[in-house]
Protein backbone atom coordinates (compact mmCIF):
# COMPACT_ATOMS: atom_id res chain seq x y z
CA UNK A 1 0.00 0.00 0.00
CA UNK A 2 2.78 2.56 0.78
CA UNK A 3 3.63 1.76 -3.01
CA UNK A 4 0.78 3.03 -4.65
CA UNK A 5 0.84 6.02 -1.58
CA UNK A 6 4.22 6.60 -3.35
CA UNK A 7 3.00 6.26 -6.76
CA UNK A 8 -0.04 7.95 -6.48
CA UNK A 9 1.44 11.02 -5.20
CA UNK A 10 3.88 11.20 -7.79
CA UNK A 11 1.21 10.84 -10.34
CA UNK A 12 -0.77 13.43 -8.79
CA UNK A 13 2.26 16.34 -8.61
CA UNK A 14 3.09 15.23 -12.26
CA UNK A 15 -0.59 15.76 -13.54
CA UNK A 16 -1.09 19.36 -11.97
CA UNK A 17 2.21 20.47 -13.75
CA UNK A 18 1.65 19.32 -16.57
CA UNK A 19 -2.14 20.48 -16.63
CA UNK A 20 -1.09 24.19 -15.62
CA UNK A 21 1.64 24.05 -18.61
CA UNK A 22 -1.28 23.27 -20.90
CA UNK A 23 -3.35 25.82 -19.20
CA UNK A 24 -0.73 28.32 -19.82
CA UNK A 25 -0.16 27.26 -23.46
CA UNK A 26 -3.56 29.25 -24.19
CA UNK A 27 -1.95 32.78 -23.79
CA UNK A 28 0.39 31.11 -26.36
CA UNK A 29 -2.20 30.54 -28.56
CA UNK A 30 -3.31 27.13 -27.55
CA UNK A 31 -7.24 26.19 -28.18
CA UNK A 32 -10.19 25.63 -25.56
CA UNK A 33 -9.59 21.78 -25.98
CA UNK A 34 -5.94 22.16 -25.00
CA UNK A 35 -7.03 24.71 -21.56
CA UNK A 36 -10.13 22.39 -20.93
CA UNK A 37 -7.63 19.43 -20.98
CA UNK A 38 -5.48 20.73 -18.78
CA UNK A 39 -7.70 21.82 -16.58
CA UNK A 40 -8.76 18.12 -16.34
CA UNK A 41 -5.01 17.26 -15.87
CA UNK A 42 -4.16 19.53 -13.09
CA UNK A 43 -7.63 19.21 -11.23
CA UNK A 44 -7.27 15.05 -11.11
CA UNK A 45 -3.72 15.63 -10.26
CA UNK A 46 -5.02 17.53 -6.92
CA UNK A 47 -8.08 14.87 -6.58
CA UNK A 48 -5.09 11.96 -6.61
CA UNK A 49 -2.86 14.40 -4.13
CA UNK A 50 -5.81 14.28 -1.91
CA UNK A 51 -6.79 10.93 -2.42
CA UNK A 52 -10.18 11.64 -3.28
CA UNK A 53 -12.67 9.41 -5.59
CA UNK A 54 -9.11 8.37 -6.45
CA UNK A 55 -10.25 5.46 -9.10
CA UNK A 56 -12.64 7.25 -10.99
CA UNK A 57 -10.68 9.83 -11.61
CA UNK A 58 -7.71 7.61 -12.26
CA UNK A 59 -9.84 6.23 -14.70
CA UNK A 60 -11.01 9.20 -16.62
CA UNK A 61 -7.23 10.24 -16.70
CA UNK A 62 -5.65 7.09 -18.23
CA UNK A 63 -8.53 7.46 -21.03
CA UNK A 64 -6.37 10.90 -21.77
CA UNK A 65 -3.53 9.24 -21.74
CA UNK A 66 -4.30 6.72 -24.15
CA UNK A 67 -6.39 9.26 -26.52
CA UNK A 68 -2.50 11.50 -25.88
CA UNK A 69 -0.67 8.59 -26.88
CA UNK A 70 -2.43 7.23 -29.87
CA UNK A 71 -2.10 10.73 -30.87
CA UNK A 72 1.43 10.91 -30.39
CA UNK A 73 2.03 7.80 -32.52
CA UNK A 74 -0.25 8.59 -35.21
CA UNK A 75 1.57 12.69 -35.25
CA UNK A 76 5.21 10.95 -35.08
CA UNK A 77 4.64 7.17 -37.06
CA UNK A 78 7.58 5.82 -34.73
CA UNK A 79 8.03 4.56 -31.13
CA UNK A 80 11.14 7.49 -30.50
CA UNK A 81 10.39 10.47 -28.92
CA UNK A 82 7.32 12.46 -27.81
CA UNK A 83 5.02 9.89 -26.23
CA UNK A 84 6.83 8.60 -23.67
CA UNK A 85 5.42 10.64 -20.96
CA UNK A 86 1.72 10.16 -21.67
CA UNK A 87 2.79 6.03 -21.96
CA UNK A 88 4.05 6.04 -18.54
CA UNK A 89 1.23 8.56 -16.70
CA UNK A 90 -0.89 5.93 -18.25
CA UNK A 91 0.74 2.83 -16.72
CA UNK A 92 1.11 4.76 -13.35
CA UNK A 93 -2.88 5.69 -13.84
CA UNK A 94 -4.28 1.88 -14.96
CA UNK A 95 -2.59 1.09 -11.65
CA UNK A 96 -3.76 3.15 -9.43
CA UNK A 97 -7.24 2.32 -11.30
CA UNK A 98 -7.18 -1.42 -10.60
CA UNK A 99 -5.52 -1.38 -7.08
CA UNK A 100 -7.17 1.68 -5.20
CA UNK A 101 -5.08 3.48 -2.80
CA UNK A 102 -6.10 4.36 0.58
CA UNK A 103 -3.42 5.09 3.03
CA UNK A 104 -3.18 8.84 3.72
CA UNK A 105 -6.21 9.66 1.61
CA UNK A 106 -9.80 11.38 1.98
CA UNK A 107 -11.57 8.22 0.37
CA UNK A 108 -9.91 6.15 3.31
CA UNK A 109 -11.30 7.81 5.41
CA UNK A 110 -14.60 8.86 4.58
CA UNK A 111 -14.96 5.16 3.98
CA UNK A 112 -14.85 5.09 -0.08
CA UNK A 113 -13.88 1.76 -1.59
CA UNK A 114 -14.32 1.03 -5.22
């Protein structure tokens, strides 16, 4: 459990900087998809920080991921460069998805078990 603690936090701190990065891509030109995705990013980060309704929204973030990385393989045609990050946020994500994590969180201990 103090594994996917670890791994959850990481994930967390990871999403909400990446998330504010895409957030602050708009003043760069960026579209409403790319803001409204980060916003996603950096808002599940905080909910897996927290630990709260931590599968669901683990779920709804590896979906991301695997639209981000289908769309980094279709963009580059080649397994080098570019989609390496949204391969391993999804790994990290599937596996906090399937196992839960409860120690040090809000759904352990409001009671919420998925």
């Amino acid at each position: 459990e103090s594994a996917l603690f670890l791994l959850r936090i990481a994930l967390g701190f990871v999403l909400i900087g990446h998330g504010r990065a895409h957030v602050r891509a708009r003043r760069e030109g960026g579209t409403a998809a790319t803001v409204a995705l980060g916003l996603l990013e950096a808002l599940g980060g905080a909910c897996l920080v927290v630990g709260f309704l931590t599968q669901p929204v683990a779920v709804v973030l590896a979906v991301e991921m695997l639209i981000a990385f289908g769309l980094h393989l279709a963009r580059h045609h080649k397994l080098i460069g570019g989609y390496e990050l949204s391969l391993l946020l999804l790994v990290g994500l599937l596996t906090i998805a399937a196992n839960g994590s409860v120690l040090f969180s809000i759904d352990g201990y409001i009671g919420i078990l998925f």
